[in-house]
C-alpha atoms as a PDB file:
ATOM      1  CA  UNK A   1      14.083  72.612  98.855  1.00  0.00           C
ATOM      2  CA  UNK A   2      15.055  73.232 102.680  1.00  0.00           C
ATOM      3  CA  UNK A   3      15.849  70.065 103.177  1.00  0.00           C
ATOM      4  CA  UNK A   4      18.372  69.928  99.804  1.00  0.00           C
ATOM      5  CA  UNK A   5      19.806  72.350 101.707  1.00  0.00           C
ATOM      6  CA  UNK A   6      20.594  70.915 105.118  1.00  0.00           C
ATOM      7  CA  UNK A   7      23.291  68.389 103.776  1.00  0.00           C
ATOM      8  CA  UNK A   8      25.282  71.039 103.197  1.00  0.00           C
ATOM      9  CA  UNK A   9      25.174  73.342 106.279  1.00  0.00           C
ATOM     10  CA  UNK A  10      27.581  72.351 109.017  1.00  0.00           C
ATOM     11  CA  UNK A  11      25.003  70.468 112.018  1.00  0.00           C
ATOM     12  CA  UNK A  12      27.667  72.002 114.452  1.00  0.00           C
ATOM     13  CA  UNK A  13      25.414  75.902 114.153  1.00  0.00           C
ATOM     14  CA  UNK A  14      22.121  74.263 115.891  1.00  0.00           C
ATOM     15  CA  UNK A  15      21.015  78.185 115.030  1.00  0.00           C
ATOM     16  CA  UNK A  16      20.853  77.519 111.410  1.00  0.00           C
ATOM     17  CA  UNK A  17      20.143  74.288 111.376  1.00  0.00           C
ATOM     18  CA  UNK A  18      16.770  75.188 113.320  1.00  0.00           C
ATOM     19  CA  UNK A  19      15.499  77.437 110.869  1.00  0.00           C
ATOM     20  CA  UNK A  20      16.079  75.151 107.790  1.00  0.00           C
ATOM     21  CA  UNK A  21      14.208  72.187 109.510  1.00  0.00           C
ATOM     22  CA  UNK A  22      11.319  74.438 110.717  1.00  0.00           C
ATOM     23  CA  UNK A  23      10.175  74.665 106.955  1.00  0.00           C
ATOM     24  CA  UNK A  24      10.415  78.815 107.296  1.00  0.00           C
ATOM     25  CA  UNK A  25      11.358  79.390 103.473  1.00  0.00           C
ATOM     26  CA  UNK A  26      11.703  83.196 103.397  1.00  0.00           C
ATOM     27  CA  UNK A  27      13.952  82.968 106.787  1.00  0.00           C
ATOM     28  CA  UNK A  28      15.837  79.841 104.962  1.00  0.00           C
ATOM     29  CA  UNK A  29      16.617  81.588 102.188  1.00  0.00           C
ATOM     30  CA  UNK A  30      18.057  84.513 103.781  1.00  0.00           C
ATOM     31  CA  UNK A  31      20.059  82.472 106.272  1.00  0.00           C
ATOM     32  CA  UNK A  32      21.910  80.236 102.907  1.00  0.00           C
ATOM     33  CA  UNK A  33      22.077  83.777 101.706  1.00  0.00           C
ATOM     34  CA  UNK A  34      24.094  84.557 104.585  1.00  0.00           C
ATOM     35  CA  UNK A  35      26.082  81.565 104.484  1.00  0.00           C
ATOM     36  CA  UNK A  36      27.271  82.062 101.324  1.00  0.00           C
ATOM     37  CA  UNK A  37      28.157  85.082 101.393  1.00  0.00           C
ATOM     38  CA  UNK A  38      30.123  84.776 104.688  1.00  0.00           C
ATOM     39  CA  UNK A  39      31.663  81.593 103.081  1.00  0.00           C
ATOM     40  CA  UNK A  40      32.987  83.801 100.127  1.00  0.00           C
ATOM     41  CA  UNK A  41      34.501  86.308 102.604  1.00  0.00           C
ATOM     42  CA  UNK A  42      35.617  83.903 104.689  1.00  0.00           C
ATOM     43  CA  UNK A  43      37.398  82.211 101.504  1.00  0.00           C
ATOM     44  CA  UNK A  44      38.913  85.973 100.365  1.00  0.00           C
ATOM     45  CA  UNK A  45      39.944  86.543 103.682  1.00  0.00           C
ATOM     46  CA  UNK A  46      42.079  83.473 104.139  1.00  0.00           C
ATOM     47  CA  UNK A  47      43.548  83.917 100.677  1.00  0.00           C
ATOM     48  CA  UNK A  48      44.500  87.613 101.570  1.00  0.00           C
ATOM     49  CA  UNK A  49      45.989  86.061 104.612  1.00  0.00           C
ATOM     50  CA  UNK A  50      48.043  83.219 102.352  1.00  0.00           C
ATOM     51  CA  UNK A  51      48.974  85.808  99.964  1.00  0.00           C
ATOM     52  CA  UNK A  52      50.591  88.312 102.683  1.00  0.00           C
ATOM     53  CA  UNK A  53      52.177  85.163 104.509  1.00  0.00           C
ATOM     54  CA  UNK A  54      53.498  84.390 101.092  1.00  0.00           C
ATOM     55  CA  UNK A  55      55.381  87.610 100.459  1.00  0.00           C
ATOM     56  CA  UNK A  56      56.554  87.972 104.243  1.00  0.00           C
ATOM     57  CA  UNK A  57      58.254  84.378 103.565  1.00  0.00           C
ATOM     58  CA  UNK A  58      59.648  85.809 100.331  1.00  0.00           C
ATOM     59  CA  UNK A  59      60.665  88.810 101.963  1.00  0.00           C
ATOM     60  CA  UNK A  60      62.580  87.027 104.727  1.00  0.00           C
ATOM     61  CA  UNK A  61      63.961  84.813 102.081  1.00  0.00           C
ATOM     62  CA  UNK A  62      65.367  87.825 100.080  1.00  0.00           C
ATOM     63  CA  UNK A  63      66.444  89.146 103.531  1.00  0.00           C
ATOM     64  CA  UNK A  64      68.458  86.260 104.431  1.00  0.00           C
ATOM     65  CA  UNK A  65      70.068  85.813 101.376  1.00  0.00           C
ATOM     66  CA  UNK A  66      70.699  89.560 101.271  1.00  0.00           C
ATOM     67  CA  UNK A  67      72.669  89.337 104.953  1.00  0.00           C
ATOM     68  CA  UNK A  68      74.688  85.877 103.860  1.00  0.00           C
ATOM     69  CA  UNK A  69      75.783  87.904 100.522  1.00  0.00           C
ATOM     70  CA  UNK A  70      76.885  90.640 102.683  1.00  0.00           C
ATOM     71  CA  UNK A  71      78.197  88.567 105.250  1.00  0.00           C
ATOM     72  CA  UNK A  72      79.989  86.447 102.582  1.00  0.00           C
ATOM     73  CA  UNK A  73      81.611  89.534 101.267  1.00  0.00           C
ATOM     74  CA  UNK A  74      82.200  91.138 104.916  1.00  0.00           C
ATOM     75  CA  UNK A  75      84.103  88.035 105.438  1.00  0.00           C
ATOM     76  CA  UNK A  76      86.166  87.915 102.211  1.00  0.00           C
ATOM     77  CA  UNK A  77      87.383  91.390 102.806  1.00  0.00           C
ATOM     78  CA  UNK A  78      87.981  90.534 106.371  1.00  0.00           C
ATOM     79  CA  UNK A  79      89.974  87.711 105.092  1.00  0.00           C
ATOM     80  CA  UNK A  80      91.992  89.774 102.646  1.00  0.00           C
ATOM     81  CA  UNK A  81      93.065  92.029 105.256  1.00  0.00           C
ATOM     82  CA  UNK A  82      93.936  89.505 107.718  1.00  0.00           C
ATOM     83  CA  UNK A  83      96.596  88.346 104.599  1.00  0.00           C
ATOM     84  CA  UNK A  84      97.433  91.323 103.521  1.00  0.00           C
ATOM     85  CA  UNK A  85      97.412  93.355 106.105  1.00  0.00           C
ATOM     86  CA  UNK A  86     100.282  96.463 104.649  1.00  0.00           C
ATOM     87  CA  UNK A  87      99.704  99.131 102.259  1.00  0.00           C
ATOM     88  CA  UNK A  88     101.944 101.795 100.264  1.00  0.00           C
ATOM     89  CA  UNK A  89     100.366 104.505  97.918  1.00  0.00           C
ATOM     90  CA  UNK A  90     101.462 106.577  95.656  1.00  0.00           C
ATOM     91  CA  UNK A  91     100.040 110.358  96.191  1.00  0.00           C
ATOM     92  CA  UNK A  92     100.339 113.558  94.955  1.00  0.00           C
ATOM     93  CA  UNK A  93      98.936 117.002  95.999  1.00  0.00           C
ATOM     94  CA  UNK A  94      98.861 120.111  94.931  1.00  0.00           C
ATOM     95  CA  UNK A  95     101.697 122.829  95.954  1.00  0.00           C
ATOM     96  CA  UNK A  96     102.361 126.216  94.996  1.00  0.00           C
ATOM     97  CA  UNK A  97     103.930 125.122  91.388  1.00  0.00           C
ATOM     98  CA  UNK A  98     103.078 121.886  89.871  1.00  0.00           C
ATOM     99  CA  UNK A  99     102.482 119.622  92.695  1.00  0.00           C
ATOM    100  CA  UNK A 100     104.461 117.153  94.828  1.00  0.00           C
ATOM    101  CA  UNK A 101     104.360 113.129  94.762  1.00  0.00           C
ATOM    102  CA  UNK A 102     105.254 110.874  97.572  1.00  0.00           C
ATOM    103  CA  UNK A 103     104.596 107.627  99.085  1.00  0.00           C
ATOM    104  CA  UNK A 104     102.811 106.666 101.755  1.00  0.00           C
ATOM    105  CA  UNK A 105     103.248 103.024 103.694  1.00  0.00           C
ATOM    106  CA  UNK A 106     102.073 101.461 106.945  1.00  0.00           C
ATOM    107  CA  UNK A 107     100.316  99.141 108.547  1.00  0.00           C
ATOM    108  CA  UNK A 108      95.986  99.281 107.560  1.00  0.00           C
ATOM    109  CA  UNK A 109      94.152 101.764 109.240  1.00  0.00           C
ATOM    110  CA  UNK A 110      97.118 103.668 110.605  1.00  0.00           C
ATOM    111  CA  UNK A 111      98.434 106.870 109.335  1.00  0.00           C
ATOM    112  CA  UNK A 112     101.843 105.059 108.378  1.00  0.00           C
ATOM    113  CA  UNK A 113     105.111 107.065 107.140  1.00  0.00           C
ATOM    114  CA  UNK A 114     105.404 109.648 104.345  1.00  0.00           C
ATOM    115  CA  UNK A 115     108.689 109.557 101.703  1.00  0.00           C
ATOM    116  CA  UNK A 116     109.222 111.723  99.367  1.00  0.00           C
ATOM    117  CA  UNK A 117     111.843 113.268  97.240  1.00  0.00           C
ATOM    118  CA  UNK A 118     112.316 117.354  96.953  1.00  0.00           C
ATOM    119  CA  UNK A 119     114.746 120.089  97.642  1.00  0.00           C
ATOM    120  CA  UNK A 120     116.464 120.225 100.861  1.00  0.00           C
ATOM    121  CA  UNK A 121     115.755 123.564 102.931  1.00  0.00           C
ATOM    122  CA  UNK A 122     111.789 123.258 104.735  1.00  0.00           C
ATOM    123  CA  UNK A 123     111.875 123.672 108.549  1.00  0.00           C
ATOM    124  CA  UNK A 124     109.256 123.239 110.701  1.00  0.00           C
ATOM    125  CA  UNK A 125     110.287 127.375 111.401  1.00  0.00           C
ATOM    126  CA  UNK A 126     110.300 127.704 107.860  1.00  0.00           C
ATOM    127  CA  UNK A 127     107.784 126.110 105.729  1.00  0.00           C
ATOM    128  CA  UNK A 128     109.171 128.245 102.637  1.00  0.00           C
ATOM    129  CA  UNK A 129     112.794 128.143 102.460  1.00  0.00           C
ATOM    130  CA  UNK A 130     113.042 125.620 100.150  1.00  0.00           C
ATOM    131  CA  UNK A 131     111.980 128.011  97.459  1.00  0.00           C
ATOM    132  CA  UNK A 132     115.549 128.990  96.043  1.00  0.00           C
ATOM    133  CA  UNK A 133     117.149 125.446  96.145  1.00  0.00           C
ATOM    134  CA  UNK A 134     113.647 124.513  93.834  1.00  0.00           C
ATOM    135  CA  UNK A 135     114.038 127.136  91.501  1.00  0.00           C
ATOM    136  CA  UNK A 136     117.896 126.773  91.434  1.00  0.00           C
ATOM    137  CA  UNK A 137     117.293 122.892  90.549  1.00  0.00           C
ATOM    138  CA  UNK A 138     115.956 123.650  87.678  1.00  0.00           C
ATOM    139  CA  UNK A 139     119.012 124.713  86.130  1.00  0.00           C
ATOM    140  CA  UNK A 140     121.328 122.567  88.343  1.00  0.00           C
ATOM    141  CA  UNK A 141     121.129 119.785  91.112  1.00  0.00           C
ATOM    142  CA  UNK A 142     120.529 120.363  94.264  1.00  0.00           C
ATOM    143  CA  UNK A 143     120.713 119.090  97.903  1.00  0.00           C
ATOM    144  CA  UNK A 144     117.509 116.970  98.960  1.00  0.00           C
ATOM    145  CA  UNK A 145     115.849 115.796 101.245  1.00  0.00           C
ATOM    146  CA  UNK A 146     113.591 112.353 101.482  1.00  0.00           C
ATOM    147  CA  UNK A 147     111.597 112.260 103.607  1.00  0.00           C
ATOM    148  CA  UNK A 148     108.087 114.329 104.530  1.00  0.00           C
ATOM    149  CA  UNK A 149     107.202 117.991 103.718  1.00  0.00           C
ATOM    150  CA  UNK A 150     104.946 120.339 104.270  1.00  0.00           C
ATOM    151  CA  UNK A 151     101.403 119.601 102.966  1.00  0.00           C
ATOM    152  CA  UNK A 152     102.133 115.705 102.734  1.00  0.00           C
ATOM    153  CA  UNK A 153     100.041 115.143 106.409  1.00  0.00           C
ATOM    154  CA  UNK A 154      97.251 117.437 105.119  1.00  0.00           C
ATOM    155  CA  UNK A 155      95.176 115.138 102.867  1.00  0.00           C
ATOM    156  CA  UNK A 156      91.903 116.891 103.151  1.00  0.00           C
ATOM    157  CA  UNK A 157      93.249 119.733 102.150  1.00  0.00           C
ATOM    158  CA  UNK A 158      96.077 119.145  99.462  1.00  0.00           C
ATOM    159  CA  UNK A 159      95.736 115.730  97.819  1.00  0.00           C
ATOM    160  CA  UNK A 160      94.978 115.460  94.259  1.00  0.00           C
ATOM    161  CA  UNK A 161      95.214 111.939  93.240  1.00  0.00           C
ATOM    162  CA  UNK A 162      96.301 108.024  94.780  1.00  0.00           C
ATOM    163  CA  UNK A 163      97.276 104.421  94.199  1.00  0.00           C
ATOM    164  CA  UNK A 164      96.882 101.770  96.628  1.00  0.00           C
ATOM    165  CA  UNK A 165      98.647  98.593  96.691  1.00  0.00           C
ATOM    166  CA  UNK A 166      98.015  95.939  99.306  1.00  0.00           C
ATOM    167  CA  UNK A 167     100.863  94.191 100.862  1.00  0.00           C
ATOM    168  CA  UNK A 168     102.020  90.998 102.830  1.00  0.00           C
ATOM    169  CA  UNK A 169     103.709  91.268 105.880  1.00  0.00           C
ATOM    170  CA  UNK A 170     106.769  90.277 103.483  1.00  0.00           C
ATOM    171  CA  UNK A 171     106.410  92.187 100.696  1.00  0.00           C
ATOM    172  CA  UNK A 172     105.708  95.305 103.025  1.00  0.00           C
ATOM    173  CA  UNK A 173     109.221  94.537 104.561  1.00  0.00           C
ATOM    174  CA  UNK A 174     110.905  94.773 101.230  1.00  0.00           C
ATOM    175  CA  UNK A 175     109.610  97.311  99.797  1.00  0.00           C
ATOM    176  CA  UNK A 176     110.317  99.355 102.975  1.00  0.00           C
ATOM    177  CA  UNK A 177     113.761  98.073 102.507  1.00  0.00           C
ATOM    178  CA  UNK A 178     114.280  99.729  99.473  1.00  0.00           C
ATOM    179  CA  UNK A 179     112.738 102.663 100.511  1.00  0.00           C
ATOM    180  CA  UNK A 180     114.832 103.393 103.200  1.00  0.00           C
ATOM    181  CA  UNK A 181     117.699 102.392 100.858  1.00  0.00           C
ATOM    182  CA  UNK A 182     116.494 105.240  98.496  1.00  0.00           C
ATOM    183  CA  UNK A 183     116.603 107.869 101.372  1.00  0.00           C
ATOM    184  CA  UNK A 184     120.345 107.288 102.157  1.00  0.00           C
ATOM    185  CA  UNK A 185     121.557 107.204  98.632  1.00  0.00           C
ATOM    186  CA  UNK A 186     119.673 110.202  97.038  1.00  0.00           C
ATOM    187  CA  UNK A 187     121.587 113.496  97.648  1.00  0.00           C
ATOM    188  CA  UNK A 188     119.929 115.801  95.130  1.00  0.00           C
ATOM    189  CA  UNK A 189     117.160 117.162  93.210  1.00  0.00           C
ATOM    190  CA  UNK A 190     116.380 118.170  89.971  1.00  0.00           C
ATOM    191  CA  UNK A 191     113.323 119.259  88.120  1.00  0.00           C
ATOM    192  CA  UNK A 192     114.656 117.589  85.057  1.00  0.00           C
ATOM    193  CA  UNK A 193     116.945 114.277  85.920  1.00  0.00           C
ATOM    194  CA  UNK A 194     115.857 113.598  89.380  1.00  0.00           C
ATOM    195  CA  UNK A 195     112.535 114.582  90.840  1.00  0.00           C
ATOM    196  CA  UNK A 196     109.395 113.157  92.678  1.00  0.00           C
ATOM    197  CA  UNK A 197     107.416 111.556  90.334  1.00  0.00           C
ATOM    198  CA  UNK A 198     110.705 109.375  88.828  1.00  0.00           C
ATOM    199  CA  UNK A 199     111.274 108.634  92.763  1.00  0.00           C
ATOM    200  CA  UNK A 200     108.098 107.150  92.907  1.00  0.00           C
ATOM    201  CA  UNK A 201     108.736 105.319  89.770  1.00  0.00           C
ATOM    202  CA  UNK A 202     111.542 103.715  90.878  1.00  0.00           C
ATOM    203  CA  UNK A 203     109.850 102.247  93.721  1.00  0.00           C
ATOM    204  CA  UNK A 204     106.738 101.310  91.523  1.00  0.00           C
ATOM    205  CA  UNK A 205     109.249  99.324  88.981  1.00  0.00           C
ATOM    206  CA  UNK A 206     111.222  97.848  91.857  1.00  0.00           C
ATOM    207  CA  UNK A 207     107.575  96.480  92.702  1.00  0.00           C
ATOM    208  CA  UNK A 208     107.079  94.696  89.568  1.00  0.00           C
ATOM    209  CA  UNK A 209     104.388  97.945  88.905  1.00  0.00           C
ATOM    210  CA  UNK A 210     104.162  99.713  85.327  1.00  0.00           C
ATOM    211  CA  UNK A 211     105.567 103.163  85.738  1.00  0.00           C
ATOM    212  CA  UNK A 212     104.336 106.236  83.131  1.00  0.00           C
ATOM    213  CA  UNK A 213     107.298 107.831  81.753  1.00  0.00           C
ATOM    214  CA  UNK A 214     108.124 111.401  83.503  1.00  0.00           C
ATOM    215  CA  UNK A 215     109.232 113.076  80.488  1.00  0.00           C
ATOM    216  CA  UNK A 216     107.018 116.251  79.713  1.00  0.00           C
ATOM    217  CA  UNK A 217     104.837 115.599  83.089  1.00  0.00           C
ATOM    218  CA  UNK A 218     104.935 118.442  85.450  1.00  0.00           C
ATOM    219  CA  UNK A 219     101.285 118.042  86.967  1.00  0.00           C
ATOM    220  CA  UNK A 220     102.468 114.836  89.672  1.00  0.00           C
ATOM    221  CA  UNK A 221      98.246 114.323  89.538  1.00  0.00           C
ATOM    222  CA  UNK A 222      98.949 112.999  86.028  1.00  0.00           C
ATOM    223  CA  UNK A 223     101.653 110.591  86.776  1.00  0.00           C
ATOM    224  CA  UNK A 224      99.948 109.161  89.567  1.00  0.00           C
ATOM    225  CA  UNK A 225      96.682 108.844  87.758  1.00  0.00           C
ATOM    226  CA  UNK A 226      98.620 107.240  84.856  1.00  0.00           C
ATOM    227  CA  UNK A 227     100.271 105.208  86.993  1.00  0.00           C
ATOM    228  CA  UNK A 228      96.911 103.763  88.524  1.00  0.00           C
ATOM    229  CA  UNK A 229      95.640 103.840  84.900  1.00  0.00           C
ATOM    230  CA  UNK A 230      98.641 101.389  83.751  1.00  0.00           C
ATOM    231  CA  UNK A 231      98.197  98.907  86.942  1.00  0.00           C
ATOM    232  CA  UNK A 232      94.614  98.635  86.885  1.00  0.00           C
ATOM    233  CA  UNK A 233      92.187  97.749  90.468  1.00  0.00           C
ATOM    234  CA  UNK A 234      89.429  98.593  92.426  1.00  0.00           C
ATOM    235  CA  UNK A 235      88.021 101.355  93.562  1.00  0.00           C
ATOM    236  CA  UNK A 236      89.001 102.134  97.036  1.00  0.00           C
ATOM    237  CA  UNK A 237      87.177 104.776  98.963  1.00  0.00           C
ATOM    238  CA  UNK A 238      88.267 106.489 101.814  1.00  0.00           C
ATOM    239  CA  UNK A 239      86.707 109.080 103.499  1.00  0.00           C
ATOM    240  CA  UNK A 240      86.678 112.577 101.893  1.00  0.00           C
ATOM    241  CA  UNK A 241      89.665 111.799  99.904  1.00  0.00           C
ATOM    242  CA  UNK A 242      89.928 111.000  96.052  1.00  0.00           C
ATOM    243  CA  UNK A 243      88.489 107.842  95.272  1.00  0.00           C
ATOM    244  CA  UNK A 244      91.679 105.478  94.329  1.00  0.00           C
ATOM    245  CA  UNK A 245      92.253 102.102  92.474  1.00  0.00           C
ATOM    246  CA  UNK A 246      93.767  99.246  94.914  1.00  0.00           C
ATOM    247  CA  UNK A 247      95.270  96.240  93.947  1.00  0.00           C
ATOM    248  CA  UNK A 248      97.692  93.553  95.540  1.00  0.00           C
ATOM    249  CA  UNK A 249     101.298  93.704  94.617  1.00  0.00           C
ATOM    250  CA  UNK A 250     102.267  91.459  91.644  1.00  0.00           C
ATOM    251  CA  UNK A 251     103.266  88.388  92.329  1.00  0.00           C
ATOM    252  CA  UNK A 252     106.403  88.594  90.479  1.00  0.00           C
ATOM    253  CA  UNK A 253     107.649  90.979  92.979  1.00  0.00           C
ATOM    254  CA  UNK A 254     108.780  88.488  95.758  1.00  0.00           C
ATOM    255  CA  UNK A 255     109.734  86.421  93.074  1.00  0.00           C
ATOM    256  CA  UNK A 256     112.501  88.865  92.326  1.00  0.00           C
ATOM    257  CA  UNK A 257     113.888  88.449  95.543  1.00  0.00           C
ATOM    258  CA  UNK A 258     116.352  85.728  94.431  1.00  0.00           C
ATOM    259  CA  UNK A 259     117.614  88.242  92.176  1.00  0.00           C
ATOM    260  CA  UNK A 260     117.929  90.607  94.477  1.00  0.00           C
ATOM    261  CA  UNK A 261     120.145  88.480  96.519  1.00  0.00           C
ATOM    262  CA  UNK A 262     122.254  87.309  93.757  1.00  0.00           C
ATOM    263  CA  UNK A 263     122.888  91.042  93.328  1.00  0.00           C
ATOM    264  CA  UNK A 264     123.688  91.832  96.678  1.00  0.00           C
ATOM    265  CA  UNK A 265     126.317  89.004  96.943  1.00  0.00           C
ATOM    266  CA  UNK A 266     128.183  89.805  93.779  1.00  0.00           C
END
């Protein structure tokens, strides 16, 4: 029976090997007892070890695939900045009545400028004295101004609602265009015929954008919201202010630049 045994115990343990040969049974049997047992261990142990080696390759897998994703993405957003590296949105915030809308366009990451359209009167020495020109324009035009006012630099504290659209280094230069066009041709302001919100229409039509209708809006939240709403995009977080939707400007708006020309010529 010992010597069944010793064809199947490595000769490289002269220890164990000794005691089988010496014909001690008990001792024998305790020893292939031992071996068995240690062989079994030995066995789990290496298959723990497979198993964990296993899930730290899966792991690093997942890991890898998770950082080329993000890297993939990282690199897609890097590349749509690098093309379209302009923006303009269309804000509102609240005011002492029923809000103010405006636009704001610059270069990414930069404050840019501010354009809006209201009554004419707001000094830097007098944040208020545009209140009688407002209330007069509600019967009546007024003078305006187009440009900034008070509360448009104060995001974090005023603004309500935004819509971002991403520009090309072209498209940015007409729109501005017609911006600036806008501020030397509008004289007045109304509450009815000629206020914020239908400035910012204007420029959202000239862009090839949807623009909500003004009539029976007073809350500029709800027209820019509306407008978003019509245009569709993506969300576009920034910071503590309201999340907005962000898209690229349509790609019939350059194409309407031949018109444009036509126009201008005739």
């Amino acid at each position: 029976m010992v010597d069944y045994f010793v064809g199947f115990i490595p000769r490289s343990n002269p220890a164990i090997v000794e005691i089988c040969e010496g014909g001690v049974m008990k001792r024998s049997r305790l020893t292939l007892l031992s071996v068995v047992f240690a062989t079994a261990a030995s066995l789990v142990i290496a298959g723990g070890v497979a198993a964990q080696a296993q899930d730290q390759t899966r792991t690093a897998s997942k890991q890898e695939q998770k950082a080329s994703t993000g890297s993939g993405q990282t690199a897609a957003a890097g590349t749509q900045t690098e093309a379209r590296p302009y923006f303009i949105e269309f804000r509102s915030r609240n005011a002492a009545n029923y809000g103010h809308a405006f636009v704001q366009f610059g270069r990414n990451g930069t404050k840019g400028s501010i354009v809006g359209l209201h009554p004419a009167g707001d000094r830097a020495d007098c944040v208020n004295c545009s209140v009688l020109p407002w209330t007069i324009g509600h019967l009546v035009p007024v003078p305006a101004e187009v440009g900034p006012s008070d509360g448009d630099d104060e995001p974090e504290l005023y603004l309500t609602a935004r819509y971002r659209v991403r520009l090309t280094p072209a498209e940015y230069k007409k729109v501005v265009a017609f911006i600036r066009r806008k501020q030397t041709e509008t004289k007045t302001w109304n509450a009815i015929t000629n206020n914020c919100v239908q400035f910012l229409g204007e420029i959202a039509e000239y862009m090839g954008l949807k623009a909500p209708s003004s009539v029976g809006i007073f809350a500029t939240r709800v027209y820019v919201n509306q407008l978003a709403e019509l245009n569709g995009g993506t969300p576009h977080k920034m910071g503590s202010l309201p999340v907005a939707l962000m898209r690229d400007a349509p790609s019939s708006f350059m194409a309407s630049g031949a018109a444009d020309r036509r126009a201008a010529t005739n």
